[in-house]
Protein backbone atom coordinates (compact mmCIF):
# COMPACT_ATOMS: atom_id res chain seq x y z
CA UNK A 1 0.00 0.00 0.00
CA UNK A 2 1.30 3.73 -0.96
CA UNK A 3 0.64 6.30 1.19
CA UNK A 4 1.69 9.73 0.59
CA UNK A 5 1.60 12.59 3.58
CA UNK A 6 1.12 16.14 3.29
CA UNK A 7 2.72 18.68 6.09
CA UNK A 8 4.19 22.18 6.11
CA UNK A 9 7.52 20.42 7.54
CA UNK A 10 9.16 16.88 7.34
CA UNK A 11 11.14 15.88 10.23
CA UNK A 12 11.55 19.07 12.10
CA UNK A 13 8.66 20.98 14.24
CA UNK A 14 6.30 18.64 16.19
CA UNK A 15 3.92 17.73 13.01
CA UNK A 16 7.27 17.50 11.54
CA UNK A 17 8.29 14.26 13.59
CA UNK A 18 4.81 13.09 13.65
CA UNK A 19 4.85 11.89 9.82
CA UNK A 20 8.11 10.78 10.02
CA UNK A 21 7.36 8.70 13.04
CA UNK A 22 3.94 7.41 11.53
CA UNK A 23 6.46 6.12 8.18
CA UNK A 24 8.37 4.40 10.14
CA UNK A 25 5.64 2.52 11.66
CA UNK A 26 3.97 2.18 8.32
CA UNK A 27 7.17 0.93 6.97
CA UNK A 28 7.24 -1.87 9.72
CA UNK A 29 3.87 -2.75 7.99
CA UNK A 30 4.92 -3.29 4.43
CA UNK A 31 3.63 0.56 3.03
CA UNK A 32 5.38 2.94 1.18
CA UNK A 33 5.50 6.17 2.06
CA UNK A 34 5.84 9.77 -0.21
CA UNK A 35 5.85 13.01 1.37
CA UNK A 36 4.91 16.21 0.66
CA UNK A 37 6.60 19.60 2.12
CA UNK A 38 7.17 23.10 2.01
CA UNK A 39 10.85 23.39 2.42
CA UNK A 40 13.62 21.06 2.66
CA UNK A 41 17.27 20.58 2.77
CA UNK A 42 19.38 19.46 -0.02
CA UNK A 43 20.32 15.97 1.95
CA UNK A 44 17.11 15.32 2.80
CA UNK A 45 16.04 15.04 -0.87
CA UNK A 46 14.67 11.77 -2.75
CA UNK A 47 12.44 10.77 -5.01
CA UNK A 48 10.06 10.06 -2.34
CA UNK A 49 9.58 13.67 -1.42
CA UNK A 50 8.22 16.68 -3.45
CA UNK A 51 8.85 19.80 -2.34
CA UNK A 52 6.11 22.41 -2.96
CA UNK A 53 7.50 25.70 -4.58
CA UNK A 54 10.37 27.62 -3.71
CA UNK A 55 10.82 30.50 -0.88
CA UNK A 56 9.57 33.08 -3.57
CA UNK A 57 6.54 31.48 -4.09
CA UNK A 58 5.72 30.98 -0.39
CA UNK A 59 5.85 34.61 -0.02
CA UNK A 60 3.45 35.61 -2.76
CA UNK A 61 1.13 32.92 -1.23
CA UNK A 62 1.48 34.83 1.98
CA UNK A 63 0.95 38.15 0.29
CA UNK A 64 -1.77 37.35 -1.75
CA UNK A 65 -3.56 35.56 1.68
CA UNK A 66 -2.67 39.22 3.25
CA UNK A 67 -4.13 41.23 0.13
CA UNK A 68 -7.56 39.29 -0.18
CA UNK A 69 -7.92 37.70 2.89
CA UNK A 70 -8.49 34.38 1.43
CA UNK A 71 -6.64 31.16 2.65
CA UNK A 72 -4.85 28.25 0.73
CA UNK A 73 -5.83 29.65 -2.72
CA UNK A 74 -2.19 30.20 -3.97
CA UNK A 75 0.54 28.06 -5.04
CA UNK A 76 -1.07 27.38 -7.86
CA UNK A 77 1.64 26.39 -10.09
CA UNK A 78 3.34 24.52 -7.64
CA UNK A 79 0.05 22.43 -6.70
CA UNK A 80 -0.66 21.84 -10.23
CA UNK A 81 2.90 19.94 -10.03
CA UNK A 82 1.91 18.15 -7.26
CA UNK A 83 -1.17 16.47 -9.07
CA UNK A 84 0.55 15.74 -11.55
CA UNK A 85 3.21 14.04 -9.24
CA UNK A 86 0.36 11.97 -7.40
CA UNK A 87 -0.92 10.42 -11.05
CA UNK A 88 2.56 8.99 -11.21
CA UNK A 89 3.08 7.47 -8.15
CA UNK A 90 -0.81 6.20 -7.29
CA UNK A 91 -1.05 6.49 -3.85
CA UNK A 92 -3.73 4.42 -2.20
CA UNK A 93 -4.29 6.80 0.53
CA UNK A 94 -3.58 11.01 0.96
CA UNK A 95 -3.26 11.97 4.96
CA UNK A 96 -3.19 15.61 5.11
CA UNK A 97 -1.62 17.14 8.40
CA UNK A 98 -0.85 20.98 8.12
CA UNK A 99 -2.40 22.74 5.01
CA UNK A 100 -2.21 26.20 6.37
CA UNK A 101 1.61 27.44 5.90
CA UNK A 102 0.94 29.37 2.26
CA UNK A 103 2.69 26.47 0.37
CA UNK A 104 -0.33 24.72 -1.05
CA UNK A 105 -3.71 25.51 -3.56
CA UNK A 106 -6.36 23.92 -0.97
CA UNK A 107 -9.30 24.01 -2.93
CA UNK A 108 -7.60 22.75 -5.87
CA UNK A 109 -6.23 19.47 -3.79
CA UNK A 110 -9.55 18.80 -2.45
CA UNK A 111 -11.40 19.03 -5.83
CA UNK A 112 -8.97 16.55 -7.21
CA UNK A 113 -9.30 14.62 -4.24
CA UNK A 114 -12.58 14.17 -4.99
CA UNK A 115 -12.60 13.25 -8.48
CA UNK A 116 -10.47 10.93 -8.06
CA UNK A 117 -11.77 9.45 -5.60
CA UNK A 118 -8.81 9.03 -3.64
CA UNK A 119 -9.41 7.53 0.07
CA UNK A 120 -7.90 10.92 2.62
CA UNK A 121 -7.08 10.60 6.50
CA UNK A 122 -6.84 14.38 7.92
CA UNK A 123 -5.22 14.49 11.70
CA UNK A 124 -6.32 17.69 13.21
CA UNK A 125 -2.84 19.27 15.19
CA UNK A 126 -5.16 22.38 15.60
CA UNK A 127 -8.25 23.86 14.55
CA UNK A 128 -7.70 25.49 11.45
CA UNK A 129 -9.83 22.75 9.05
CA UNK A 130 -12.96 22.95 10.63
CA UNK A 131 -12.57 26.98 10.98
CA UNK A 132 -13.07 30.00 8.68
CA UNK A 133 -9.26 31.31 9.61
CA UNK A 134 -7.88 30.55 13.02
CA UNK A 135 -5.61 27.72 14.31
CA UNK A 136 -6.56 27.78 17.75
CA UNK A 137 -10.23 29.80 18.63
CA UNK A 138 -9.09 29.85 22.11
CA UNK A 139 -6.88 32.76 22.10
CA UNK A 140 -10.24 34.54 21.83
CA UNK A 141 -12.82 32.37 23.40
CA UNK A 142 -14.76 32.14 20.23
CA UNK A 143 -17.13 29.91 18.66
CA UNK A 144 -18.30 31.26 16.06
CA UNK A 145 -16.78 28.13 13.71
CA UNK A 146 -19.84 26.45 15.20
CA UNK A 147 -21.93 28.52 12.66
CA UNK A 148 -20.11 29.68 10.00
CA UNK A 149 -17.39 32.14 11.28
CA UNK A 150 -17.00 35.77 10.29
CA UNK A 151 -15.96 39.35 12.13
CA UNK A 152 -13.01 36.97 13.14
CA UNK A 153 -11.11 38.29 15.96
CA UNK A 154 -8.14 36.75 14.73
CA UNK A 155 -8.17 38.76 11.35
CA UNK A 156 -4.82 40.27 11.69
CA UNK A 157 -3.10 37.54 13.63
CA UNK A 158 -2.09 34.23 12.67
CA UNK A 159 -2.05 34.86 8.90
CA UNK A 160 -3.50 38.06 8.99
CA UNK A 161 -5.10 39.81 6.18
CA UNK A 162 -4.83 43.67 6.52
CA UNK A 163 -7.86 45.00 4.38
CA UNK A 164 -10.70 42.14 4.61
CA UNK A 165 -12.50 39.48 6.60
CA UNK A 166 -13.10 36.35 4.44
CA UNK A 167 -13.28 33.78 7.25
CA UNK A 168 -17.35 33.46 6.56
CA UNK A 169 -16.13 32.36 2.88
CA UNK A 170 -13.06 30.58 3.41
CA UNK A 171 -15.78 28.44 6.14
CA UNK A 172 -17.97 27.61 3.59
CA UNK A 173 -15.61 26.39 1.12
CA UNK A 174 -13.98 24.27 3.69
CA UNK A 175 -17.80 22.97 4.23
CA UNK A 176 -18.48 22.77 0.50
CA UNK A 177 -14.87 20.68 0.08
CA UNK A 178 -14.79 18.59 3.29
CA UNK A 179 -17.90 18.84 4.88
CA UNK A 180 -21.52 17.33 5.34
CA UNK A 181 -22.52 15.68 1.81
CA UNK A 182 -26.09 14.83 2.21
CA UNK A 183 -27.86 12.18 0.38
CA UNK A 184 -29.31 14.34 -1.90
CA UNK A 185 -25.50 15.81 -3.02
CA UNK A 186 -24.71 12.67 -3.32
CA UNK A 187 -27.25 10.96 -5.45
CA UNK A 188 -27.11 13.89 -8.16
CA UNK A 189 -22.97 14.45 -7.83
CA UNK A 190 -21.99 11.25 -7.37
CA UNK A 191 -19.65 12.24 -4.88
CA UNK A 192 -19.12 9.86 -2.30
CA UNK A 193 -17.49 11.58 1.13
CA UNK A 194 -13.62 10.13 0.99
CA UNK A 195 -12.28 11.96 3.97
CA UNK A 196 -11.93 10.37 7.89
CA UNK A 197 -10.61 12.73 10.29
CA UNK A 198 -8.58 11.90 13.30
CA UNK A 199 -8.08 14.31 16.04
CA UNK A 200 -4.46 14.21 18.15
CA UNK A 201 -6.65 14.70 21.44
CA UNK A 202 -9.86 14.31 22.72
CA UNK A 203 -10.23 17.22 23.50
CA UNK A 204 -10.19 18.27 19.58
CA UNK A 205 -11.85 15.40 18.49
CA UNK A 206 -14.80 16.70 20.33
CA UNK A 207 -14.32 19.79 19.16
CA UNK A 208 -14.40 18.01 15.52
CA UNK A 209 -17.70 16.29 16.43
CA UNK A 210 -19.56 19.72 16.89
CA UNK A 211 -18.45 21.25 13.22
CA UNK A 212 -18.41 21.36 9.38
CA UNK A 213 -16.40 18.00 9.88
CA UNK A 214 -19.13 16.27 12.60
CA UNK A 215 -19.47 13.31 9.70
CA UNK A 216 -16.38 13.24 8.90
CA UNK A 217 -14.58 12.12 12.79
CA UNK A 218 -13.06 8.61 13.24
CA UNK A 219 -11.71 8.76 15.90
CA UNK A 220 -8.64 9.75 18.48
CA UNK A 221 -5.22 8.84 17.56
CA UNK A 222 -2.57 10.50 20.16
CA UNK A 223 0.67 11.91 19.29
CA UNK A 224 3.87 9.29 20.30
CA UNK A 225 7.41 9.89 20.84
CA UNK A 226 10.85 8.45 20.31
CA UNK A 227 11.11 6.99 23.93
CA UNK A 228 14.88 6.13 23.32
CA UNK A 229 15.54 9.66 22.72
CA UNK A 230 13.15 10.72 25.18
CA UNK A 231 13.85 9.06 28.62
CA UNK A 232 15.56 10.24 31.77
CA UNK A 233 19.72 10.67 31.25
CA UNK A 234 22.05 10.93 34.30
CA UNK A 235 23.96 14.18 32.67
CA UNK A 236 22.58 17.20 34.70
CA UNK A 237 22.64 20.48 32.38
CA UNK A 238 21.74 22.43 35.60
CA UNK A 239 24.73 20.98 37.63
CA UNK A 240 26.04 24.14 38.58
CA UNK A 241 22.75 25.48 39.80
CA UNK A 242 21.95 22.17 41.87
CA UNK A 243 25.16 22.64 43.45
CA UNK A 244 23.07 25.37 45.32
CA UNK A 245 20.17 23.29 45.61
CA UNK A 246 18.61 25.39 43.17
CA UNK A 247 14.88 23.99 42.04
CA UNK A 248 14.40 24.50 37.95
CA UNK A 249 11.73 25.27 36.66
CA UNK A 250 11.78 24.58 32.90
CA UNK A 251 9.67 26.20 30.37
CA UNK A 252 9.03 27.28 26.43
CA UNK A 253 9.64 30.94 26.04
CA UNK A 254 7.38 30.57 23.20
CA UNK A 255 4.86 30.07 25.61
CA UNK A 256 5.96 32.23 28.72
CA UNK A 257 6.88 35.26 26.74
CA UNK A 258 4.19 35.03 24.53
CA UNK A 259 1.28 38.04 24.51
CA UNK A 260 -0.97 35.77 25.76
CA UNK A 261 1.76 34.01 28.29
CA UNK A 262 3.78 37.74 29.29
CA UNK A 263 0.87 38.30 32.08
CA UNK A 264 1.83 34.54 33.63
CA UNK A 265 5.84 35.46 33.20
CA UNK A 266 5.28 38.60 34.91
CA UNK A 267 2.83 37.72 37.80
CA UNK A 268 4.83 34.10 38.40
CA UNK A 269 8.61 35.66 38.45
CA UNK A 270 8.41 37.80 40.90
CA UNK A 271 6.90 35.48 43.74
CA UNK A 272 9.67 32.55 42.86
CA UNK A 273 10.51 30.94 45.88
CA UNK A 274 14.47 32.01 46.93
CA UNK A 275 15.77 28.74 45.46
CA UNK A 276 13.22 28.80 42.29
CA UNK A 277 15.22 29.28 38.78
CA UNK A 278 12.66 29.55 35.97
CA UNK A 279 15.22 28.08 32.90
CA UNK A 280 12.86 29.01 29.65
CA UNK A 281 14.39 27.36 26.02
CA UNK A 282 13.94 29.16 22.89
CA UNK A 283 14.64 32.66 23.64
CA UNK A 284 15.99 35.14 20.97
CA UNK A 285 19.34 36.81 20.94
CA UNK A 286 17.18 40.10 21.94
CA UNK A 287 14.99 38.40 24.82
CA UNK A 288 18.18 37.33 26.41
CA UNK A 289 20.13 40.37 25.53
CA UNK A 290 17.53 41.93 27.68
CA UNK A 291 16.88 39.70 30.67
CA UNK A 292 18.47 40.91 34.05
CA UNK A 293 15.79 39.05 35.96
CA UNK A 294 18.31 36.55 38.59
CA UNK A 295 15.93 34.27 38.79
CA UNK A 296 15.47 33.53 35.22
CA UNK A 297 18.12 31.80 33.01
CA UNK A 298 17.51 31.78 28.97
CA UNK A 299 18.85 29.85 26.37
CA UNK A 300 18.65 29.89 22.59
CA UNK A 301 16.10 26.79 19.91
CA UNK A 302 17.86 23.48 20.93
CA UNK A 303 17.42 21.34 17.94
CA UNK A 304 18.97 18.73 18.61
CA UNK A 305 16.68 16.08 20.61
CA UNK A 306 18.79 14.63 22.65
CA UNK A 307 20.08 17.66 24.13
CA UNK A 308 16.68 18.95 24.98
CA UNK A 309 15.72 15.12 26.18
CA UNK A 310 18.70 16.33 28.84
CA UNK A 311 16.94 19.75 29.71
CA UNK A 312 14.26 17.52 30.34
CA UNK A 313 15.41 14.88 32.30
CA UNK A 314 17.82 17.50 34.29
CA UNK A 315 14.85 20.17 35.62
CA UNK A 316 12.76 19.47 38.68
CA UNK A 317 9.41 20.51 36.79
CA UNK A 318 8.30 21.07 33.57
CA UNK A 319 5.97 23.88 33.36
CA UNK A 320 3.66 24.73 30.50
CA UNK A 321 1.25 27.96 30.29
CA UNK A 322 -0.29 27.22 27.19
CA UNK A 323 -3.22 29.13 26.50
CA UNK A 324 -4.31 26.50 23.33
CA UNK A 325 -2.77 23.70 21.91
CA UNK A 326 -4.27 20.35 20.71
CA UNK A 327 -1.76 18.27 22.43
CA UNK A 328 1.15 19.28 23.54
CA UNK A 329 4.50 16.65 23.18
CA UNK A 330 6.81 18.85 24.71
CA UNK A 331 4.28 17.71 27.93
CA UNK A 332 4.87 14.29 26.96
CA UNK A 333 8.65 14.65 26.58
CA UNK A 334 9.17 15.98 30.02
CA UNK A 335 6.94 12.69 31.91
CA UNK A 336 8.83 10.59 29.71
CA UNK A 337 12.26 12.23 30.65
CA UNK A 338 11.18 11.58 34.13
CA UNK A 339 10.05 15.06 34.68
CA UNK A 340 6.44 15.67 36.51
CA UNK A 341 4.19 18.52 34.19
CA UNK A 342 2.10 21.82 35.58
CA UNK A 343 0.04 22.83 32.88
CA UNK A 344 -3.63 25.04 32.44
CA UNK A 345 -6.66 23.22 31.49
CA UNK A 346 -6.43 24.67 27.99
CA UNK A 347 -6.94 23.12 24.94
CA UNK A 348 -5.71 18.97 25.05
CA UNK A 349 -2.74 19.87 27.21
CA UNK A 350 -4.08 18.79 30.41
CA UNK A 351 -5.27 15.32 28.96
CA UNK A 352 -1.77 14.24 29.22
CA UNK A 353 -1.02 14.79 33.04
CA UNK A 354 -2.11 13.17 35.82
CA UNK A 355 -1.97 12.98 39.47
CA UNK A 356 0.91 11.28 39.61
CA UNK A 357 2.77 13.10 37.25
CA UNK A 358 2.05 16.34 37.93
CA UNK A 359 -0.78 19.15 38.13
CA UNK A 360 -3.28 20.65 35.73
CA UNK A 361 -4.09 24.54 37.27
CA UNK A 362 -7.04 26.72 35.57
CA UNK A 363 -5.76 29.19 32.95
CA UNK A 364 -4.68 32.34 33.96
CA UNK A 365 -4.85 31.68 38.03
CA UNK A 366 -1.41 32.69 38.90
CA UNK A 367 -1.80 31.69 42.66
CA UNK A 368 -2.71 28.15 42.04
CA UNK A 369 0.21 27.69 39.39
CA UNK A 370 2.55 28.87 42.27
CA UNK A 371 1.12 26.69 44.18
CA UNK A 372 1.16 23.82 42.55
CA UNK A 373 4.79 24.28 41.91
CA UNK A 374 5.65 24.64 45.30
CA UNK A 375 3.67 21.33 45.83
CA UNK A 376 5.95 19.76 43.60
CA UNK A 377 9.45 21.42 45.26
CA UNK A 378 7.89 20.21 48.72
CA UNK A 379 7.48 16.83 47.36
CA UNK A 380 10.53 16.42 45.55
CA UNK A 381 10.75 15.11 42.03
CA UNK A 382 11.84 11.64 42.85
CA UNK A 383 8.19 11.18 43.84
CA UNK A 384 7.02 11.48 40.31
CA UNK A 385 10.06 10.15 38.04
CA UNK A 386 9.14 6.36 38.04
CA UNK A 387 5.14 7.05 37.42
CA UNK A 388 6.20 10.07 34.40
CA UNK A 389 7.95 7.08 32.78
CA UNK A 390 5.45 4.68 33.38
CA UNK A 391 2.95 6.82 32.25
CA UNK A 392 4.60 7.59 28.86
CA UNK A 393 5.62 3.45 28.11
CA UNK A 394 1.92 3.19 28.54
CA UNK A 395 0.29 5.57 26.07
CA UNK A 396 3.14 7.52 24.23
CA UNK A 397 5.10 5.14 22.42
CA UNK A 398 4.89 5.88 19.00
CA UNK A 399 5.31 2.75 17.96
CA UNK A 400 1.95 1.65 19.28
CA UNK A 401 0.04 5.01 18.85
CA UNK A 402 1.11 5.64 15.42
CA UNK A 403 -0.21 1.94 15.07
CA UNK A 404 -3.54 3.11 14.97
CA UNK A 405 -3.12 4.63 11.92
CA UNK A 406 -1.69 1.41 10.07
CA UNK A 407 -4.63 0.06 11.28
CA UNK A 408 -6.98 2.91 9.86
CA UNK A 409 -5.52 2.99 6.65
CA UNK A 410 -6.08 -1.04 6.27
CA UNK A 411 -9.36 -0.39 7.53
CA UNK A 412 -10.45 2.13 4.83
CA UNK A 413 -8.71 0.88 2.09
CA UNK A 414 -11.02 -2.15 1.96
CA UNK A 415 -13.90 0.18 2.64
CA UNK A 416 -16.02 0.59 -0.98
């Protein structure tokens, strides 16, 4: 069986490892797998991988998105090449991952999609295929992708478009394309609905269930990790600091010194217990050019996993203030490292933690996330290490989640 995957990146981000990891376990099966991407180095290249465009035509995609407002309707050229590409090699089934990074015609894919035929698995990472524009609707606390969307809050964030609001149509063509088909549609088009969705979480997947793509969910199918990479190492990165029985608190500065997580940075810092070092990874040159703050040590992107596997393992708690995300893995690479998690209750994040391996706090309620941290120093991290690990063997192992989706491809491609 030939199964090619679509994504923005191939083997670097999150989504990134997720196809690469869900080949690998399809490759245990007997399936071939293509890829699709946006960008990619020269080594990486074979024929097993087209790359969609070039740098120039990613940023008249992203212009022309800013100029109309309208999503995934560029690239034409590129996408046209990419058809073209899938006639040759056949592929049995299409799983689509992220759409949404200006390298792809949307409508275009889906149309041939459907005329074709062609069997598609979509895993939701976010929100962004069952809404009109946004990737995560919590930033705002907005629903209106129940409905239809439109007056989108999100207009000039995310991929913003600077003169108009076409979330209302870019929603109904994503309704039109991958929606409901009622009988009706399909007695008089002939077209027959060829798309299963699979959310990461469940907290998405029920999020799924209540939108354009209600008929369209399969089920859940969590992310996994490499748990050889990912497990608890006996280098410690903060040696110097535990020398002075400093407790480290590690974070994403995406996430801390984000708008939405600055508030959390600023309340939280400043009531750090005496031995409390907040270590966040993935600063800027600027953001640690300008950090004076003694309790708060900041480090550059690690991209190399086994070095941040070490951060991991070596801090006392792992500490996420996410304000939306479908489901997290940096959470699952810090219980697997042996590290106990704090996160808010937002988005699929706290799905992930438990009792014993750590604390879920309501978003935004500084005092409890202090406290729950403190809760953790009291206890010590020893406390947690053994049941983080267990808990990640049990349901994180990529080679049995990303077995689900062996199984879902078999399972549809006998489906008539």
């Amino acid at each position: 069986m030939k199964i090619l995957q679509i994504n923005a990146t191939y083997r670097t981000g999150s989504t990134g490892e997720i196809i690469s990891g869900i080949a690998q376990v399809s490759a245990d099966a007997g399936f071939d797998t293509y890829y699709v991407c946006a960008s990619l180095s020269e080594d990486q290249r074979n024929d097993h991988i087209l790359v969609m465009g070039n740098r120039l035509d990613h940023k008249i995609h992203a212009l022309r998105s800013r100029i109309l407002g309208r999503q995934g309707g560029g690239s034409l050229l590129a996408t046209l090449k990419l058809l073209k590409w899938i006639d040759e090699i056949c592929p049995d089934i299409i799983h689509l991952h992220n759409l949404h990074s200006n390298y792809i015609h949307v409508p275009l894919l889906f149309r041939y999609i459907q005329r074709r035929g062609i069997k598609t698995v979509i895993t939701l990472h976010d929100c962004w295929f069952f809404t009109g524009k946004c990737c995560h609707f919590l930033y705002d606390g907005c629903n209106l992708w129940k409905s239809g969307c439109g007056n989108c809050p999100r207009r000039r964030k995310d991929i913003p478009s600077y003169f108009f609001d076409r979330s209302a149509e870019d929603f109904k063509e994503k309704r039109k394309l991958i929606g409901r088909v009622d009988v009706k549609e399909l007695l008089t088009t002939g077209e027959y609905p060829y798309v299963h969705v699979v959310g990461c979480s469940q907290w998405i997947t029920a999020c799924a269930r209540e939108s354009l793509l209600a008929e369209r969910v399969e089920k859940t199918i969590c992310n996994g990790i490499d748990l050889n990479i990912f497990k608890p190492y006996q280098t410690d990165v903060y040696e110097e600091l535990h020398k002075h029985d400093a407790f480290i608190i590690l974070g994403m500065a995406n996430k801390w010194l984000s708008e939405d997580g600055r508030e959390t940075y600023d309340h939280v810092v400043k009531k750090l217990g005496p031995r409390m070092k907040l270590f966040l990874i993935g600063c800027t040159p600027k953001q640690i050019a300008e950090n004076s703050n003694a309790h708060v040590f900041m480090s550059g992107f690690i991209k190399n996993r086994i070095e941040l596997a070490k951060c991991f393992s070596s801090a006392d708690v792992f500490v996420n203030v996410t304000k939306a995300d479908s489901f997290p893995t940096v959470n699952i690479e810090s219980i697997a490292c042996g590290t106990p998690v704090i996160t808010y209750d937002s988005g699929g994040s706290a799905e992930i933690v438990d009792w014993q391996t750590g604390e879920v706090v309501p978003y935004g309620n500084y005092e409890q996330l202090l406290q729950s941290i403190t809760r953790i120093q009291e206890i010590g991290k020893k406390y947690y290490s053994e049941k983080c690990r267990q808990r990640a063997e049990s349901l994180y192992n990529k080679k049995q989640t990303f077995l689900e989706y062996v199984e879902l491809y078999s399972q549809i491609s006998t489906n008539k």
